[in-house]
C-alpha atoms as a PDB file:
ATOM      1  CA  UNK A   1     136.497  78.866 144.202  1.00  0.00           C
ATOM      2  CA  UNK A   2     132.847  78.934 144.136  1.00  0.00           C
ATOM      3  CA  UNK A   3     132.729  82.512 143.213  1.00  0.00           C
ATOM      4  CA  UNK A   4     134.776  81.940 139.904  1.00  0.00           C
ATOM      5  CA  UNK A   5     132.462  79.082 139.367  1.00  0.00           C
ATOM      6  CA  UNK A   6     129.218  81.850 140.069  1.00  0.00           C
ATOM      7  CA  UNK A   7     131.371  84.229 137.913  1.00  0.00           C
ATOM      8  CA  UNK A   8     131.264  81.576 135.183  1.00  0.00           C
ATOM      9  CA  UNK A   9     127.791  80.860 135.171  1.00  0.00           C
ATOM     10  CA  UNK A  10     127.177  84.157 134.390  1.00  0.00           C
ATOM     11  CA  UNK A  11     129.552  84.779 131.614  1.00  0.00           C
ATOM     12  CA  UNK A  12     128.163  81.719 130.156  1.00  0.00           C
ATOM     13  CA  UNK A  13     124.644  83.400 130.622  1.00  0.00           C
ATOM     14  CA  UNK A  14     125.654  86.388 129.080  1.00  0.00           C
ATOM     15  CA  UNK A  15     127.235  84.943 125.903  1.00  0.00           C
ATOM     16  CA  UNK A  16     125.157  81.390 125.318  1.00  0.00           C
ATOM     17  CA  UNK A  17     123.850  80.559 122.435  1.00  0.00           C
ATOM     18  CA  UNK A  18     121.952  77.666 121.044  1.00  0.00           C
ATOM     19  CA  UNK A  19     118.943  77.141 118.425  1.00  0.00           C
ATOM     20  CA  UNK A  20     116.393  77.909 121.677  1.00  0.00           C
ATOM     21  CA  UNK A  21     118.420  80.943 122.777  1.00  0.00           C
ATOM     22  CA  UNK A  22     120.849  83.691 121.850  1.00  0.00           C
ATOM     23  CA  UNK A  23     121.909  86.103 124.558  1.00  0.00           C
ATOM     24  CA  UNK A  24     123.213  88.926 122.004  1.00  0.00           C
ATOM     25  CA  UNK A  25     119.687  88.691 121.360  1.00  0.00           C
ATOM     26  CA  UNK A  26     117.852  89.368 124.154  1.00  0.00           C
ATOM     27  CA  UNK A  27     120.280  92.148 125.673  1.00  0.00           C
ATOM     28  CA  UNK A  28     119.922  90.616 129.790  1.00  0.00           C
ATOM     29  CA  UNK A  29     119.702  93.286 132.561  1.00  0.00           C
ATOM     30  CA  UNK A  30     121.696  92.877 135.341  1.00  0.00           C
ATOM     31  CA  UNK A  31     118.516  91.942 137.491  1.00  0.00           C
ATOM     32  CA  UNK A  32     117.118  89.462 134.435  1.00  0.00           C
ATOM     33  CA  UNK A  33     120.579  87.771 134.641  1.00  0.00           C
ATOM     34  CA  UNK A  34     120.790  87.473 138.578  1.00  0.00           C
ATOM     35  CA  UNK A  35     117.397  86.022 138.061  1.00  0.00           C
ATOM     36  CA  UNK A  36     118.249  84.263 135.632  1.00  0.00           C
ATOM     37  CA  UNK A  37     120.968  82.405 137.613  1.00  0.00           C
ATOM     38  CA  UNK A  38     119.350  81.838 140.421  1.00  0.00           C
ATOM     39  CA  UNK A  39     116.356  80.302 138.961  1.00  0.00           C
ATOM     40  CA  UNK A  40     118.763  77.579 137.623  1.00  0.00           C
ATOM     41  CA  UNK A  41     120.496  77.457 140.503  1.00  0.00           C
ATOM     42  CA  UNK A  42     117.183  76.743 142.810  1.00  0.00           C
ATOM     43  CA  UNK A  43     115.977  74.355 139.356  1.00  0.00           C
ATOM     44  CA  UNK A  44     119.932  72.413 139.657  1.00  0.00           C
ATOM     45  CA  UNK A  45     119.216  72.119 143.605  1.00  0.00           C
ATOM     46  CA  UNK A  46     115.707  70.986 143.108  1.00  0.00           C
ATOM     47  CA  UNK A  47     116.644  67.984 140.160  1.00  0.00           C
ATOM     48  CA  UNK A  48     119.517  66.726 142.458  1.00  0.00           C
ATOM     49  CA  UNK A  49     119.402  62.915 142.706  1.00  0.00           C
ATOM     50  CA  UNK A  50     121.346  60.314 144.810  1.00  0.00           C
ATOM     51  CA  UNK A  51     122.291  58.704 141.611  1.00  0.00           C
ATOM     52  CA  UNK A  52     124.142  62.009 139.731  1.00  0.00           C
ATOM     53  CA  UNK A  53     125.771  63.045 143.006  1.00  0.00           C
ATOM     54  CA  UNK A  54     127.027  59.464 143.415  1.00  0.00           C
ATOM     55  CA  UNK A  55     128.151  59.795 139.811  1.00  0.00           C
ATOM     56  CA  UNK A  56     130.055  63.665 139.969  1.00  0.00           C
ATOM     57  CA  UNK A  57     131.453  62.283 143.606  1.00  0.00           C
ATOM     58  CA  UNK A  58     132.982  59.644 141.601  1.00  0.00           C
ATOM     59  CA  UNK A  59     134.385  61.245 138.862  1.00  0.00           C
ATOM     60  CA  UNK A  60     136.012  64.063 141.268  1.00  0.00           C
ATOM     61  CA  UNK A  61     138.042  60.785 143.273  1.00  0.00           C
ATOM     62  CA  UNK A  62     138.903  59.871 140.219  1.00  0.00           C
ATOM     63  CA  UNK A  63     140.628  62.530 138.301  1.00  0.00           C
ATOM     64  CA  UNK A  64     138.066  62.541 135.563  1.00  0.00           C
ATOM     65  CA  UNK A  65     136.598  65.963 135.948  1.00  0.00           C
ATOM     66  CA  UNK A  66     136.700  66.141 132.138  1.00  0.00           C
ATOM     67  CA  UNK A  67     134.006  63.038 131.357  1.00  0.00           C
ATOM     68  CA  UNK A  68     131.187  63.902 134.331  1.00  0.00           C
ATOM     69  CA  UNK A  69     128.127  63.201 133.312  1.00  0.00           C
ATOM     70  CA  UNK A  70     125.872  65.955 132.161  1.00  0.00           C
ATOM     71  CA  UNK A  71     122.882  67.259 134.328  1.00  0.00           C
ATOM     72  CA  UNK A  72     119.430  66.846 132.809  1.00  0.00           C
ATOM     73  CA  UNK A  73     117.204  69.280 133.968  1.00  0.00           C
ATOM     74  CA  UNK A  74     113.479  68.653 134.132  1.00  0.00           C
ATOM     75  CA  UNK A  75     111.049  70.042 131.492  1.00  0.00           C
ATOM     76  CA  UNK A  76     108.882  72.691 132.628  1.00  0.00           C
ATOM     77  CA  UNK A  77     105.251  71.591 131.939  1.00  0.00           C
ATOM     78  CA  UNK A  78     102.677  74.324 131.215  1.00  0.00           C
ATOM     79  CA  UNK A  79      99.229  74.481 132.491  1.00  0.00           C
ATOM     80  CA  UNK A  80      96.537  73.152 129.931  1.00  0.00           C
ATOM     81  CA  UNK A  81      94.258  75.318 128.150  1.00  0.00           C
ATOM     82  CA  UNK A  82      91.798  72.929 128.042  1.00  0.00           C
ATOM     83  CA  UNK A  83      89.173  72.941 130.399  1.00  0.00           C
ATOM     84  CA  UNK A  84      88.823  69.675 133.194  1.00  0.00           C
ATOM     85  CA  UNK A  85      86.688  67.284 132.179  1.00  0.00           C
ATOM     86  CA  UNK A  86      84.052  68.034 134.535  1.00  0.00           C
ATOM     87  CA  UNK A  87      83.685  71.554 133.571  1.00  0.00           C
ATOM     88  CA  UNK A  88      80.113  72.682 133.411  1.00  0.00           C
ATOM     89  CA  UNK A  89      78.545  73.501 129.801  1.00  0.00           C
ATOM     90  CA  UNK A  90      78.904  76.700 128.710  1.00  0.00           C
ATOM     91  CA  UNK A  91      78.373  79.248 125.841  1.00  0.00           C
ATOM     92  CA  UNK A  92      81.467  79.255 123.553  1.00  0.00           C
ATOM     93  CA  UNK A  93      82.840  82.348 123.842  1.00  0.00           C
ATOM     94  CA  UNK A  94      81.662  85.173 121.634  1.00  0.00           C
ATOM     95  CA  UNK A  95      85.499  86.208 120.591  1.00  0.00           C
ATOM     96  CA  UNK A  96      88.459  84.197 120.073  1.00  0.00           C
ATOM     97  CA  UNK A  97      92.099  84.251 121.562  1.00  0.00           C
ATOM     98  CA  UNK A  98      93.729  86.450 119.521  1.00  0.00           C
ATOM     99  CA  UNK A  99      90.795  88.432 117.898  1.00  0.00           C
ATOM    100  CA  UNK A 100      91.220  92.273 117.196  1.00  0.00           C
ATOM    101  CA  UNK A 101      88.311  93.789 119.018  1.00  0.00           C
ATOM    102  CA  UNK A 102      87.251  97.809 119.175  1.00  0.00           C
ATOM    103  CA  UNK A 103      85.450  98.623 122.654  1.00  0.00           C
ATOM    104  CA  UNK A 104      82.263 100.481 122.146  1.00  0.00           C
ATOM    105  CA  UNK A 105      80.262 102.643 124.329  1.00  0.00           C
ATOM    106  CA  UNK A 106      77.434 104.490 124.559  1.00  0.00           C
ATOM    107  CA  UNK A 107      79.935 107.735 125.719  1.00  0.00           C
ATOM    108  CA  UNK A 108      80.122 110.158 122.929  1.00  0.00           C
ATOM    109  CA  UNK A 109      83.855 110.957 124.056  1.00  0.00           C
ATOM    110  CA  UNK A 110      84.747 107.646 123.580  1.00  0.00           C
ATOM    111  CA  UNK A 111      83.304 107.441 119.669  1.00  0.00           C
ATOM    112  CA  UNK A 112      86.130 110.406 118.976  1.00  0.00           C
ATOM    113  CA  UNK A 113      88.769 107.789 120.206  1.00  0.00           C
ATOM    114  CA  UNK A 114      87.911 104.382 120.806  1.00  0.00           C
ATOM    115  CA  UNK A 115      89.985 101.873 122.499  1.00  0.00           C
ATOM    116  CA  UNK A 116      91.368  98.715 120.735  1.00  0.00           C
ATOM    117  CA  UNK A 117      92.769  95.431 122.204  1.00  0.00           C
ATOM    118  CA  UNK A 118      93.158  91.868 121.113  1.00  0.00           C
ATOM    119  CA  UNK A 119      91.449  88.879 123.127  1.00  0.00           C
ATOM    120  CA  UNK A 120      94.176  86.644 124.801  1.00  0.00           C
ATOM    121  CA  UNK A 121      91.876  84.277 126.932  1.00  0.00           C
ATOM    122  CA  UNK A 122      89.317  83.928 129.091  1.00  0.00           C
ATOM    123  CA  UNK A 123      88.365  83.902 132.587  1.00  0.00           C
ATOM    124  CA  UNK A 124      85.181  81.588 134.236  1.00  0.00           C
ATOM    125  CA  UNK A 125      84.610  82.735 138.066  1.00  0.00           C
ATOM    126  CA  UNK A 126      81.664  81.391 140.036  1.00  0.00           C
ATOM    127  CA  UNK A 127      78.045  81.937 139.507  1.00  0.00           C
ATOM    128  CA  UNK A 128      76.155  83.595 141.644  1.00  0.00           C
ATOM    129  CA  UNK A 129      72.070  81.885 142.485  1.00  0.00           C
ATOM    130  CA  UNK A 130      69.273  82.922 144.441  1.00  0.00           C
ATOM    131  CA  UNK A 131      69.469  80.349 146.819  1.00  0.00           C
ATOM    132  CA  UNK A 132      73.154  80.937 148.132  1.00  0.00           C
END
């Protein structure tokens, strides 16, 4: 029984579609939907509550498989882009996120071709003093 219900999950992967997502779009590898799959099946395990269990337990004694509640899953919350409050001053950066920028060097090879790439964020490591 479980394994029809795994088969289902991914024929649902395969075909779902929604104003977020269209599978026909996206053309899933076999890998990107066992991923897939078991990334919501870890997220489903993780979200599990006393309160839905209690809920699907009672609807199963019940005969009333057809009105279960429905899961809610958890939003995933990104990391900020904004630095902490506490963040030392610094220079603002001389190039943007998302700026076209041509590397340059001093190399004459590199003036027949030169390399291109767009900024897409920054990095701030540790400063090094005299006295450490």
């Amino acid at each position: 029984m479980c394994e029809a219900r795994i088969a289902s999950l991914f024929t649902h992967l395969q075909t779902y579609s929604d104003a977020d997502f269209d599978a026909s779009w996206v053309n899933l590898t076999p890998s990107e939907l066992d991923s897939l799959a078991a990334i919501l099946i870890r997220d489903l395990t993780a979200n599990l509550n006393g309160n839905a269990i209690a809920l699907y337990l009672n609807a199963l004694r019940h005969g009333s498989t057809d009105l279960l509640p429905s899961f809610s899953f958890r939003r995933f919350l990104f990391p900020s882009i904004h630095l902490p409050v506490n963040f030392p001053q610094v220079k603002p950066p001389r190039f943007g996120d998302g700026d076209k920028l041509k590397w340059t060097s001093d190399r004459q090879d590199n003036l027949k071709s030169p390399d291109w790439g767009i900024a897409i964020g920054r990095f701030y490591s540790f400063q090094m003093t005299n006295d450490q």
